[in-house]
C-alpha atoms as a PDB file:
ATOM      1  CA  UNK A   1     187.457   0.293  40.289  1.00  0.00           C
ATOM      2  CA  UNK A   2     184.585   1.189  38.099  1.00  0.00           C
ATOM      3  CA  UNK A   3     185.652   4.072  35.739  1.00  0.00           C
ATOM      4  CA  UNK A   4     182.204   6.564  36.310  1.00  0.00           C
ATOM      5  CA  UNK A   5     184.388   8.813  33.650  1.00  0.00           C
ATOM      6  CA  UNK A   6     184.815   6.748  30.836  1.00  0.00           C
ATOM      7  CA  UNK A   7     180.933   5.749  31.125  1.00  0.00           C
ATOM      8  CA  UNK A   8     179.620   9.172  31.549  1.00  0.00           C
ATOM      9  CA  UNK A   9     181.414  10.089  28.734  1.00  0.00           C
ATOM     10  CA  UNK A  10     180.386   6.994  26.316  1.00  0.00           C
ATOM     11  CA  UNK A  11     176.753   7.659  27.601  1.00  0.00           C
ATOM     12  CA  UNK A  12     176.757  10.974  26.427  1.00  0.00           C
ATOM     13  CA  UNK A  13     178.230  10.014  22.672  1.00  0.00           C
ATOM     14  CA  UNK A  14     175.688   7.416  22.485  1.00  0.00           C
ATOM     15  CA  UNK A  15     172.908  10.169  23.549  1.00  0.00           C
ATOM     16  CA  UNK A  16     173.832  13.036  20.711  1.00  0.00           C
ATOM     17  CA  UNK A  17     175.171  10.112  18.036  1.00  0.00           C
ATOM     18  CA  UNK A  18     179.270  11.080  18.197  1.00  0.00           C
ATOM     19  CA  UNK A  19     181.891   9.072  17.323  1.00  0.00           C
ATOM     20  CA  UNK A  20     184.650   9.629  19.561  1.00  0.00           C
ATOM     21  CA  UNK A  21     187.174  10.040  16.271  1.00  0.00           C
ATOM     22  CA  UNK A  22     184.998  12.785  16.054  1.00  0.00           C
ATOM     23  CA  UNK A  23     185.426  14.084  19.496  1.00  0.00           C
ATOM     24  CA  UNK A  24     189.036  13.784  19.473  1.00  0.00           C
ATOM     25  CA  UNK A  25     189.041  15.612  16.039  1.00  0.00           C
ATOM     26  CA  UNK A  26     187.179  18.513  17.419  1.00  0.00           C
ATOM     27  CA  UNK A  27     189.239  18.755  20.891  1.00  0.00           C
ATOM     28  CA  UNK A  28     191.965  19.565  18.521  1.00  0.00           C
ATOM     29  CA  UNK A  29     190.433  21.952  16.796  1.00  0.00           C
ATOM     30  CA  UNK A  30     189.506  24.049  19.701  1.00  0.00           C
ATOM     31  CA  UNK A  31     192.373  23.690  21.892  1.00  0.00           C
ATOM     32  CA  UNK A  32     194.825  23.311  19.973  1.00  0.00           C
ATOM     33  CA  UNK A  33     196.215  20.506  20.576  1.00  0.00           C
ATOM     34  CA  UNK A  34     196.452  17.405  18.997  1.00  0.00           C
ATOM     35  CA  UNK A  35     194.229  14.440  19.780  1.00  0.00           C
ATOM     36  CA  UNK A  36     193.326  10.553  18.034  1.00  0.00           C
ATOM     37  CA  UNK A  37     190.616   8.448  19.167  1.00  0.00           C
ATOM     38  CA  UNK A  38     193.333   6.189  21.028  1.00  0.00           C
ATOM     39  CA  UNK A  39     194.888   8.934  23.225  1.00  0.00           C
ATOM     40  CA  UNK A  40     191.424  10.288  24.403  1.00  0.00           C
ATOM     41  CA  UNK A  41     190.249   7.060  24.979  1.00  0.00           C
ATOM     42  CA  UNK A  42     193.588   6.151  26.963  1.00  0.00           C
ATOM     43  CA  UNK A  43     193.347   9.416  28.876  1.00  0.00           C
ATOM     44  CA  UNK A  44     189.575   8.943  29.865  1.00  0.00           C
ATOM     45  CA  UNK A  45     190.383   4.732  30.672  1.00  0.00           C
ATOM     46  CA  UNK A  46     193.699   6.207  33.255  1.00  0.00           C
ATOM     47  CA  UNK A  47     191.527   8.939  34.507  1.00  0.00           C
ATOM     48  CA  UNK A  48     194.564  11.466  33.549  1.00  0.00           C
ATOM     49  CA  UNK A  49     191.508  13.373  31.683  1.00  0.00           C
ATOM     50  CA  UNK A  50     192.362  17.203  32.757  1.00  0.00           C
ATOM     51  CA  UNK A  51     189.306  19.603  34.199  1.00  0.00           C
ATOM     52  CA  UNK A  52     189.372  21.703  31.266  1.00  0.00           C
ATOM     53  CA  UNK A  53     189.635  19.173  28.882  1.00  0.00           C
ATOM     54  CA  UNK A  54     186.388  17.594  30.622  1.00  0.00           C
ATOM     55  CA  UNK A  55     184.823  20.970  30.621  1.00  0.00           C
ATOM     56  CA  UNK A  56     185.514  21.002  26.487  1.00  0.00           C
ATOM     57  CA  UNK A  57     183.826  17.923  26.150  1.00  0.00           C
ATOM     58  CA  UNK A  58     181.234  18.747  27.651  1.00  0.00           C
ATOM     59  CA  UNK A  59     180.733  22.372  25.424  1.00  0.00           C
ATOM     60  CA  UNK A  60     181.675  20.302  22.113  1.00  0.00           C
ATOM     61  CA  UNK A  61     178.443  17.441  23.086  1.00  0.00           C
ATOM     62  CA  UNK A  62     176.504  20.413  24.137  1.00  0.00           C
ATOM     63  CA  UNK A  63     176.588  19.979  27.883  1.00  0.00           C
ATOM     64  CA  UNK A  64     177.716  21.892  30.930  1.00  0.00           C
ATOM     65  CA  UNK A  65     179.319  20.939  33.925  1.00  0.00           C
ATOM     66  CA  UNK A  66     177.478  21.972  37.383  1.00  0.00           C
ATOM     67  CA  UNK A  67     178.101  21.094  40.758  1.00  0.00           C
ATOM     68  CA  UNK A  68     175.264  20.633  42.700  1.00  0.00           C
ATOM     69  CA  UNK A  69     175.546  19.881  46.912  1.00  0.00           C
ATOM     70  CA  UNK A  70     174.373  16.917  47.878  1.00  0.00           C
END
């Protein structure tokens, strides 16, 4: 099963030049919480990635989540 998660997500790094050490530094910053490159990565690969956590990574690259009908 393609993983549309994990390659939305490394599309967007690639498109505003992040690391995702960096992301994972940042996610623990602002929740709280602490995160490494590995566990985000392993989260993201097992889709176990929670809603909020998806919505933060969004904010911290600078995007939004919408949901539009189809």
């Amino acid at each position: 099963m393609i993983n549309h998660v994990k390659k939305q997500i490394k599309f967007l790094l690639l498109q505003e030049d992040l690391m995702l050490k960096e992301l994972a530094s940042e996610m623990s910053k602002v929740l709280g919480k602490p995160y490494s490159p590995s566990s985000l990565s392993h989260k993201i690969a097992r889709n176990t990635i929670t809603y909020s956590e998806m919505v933060e990574i969004a904010n911290i690259l600078g995007y939004e989540i919408n949901f539009v009908k189809k």
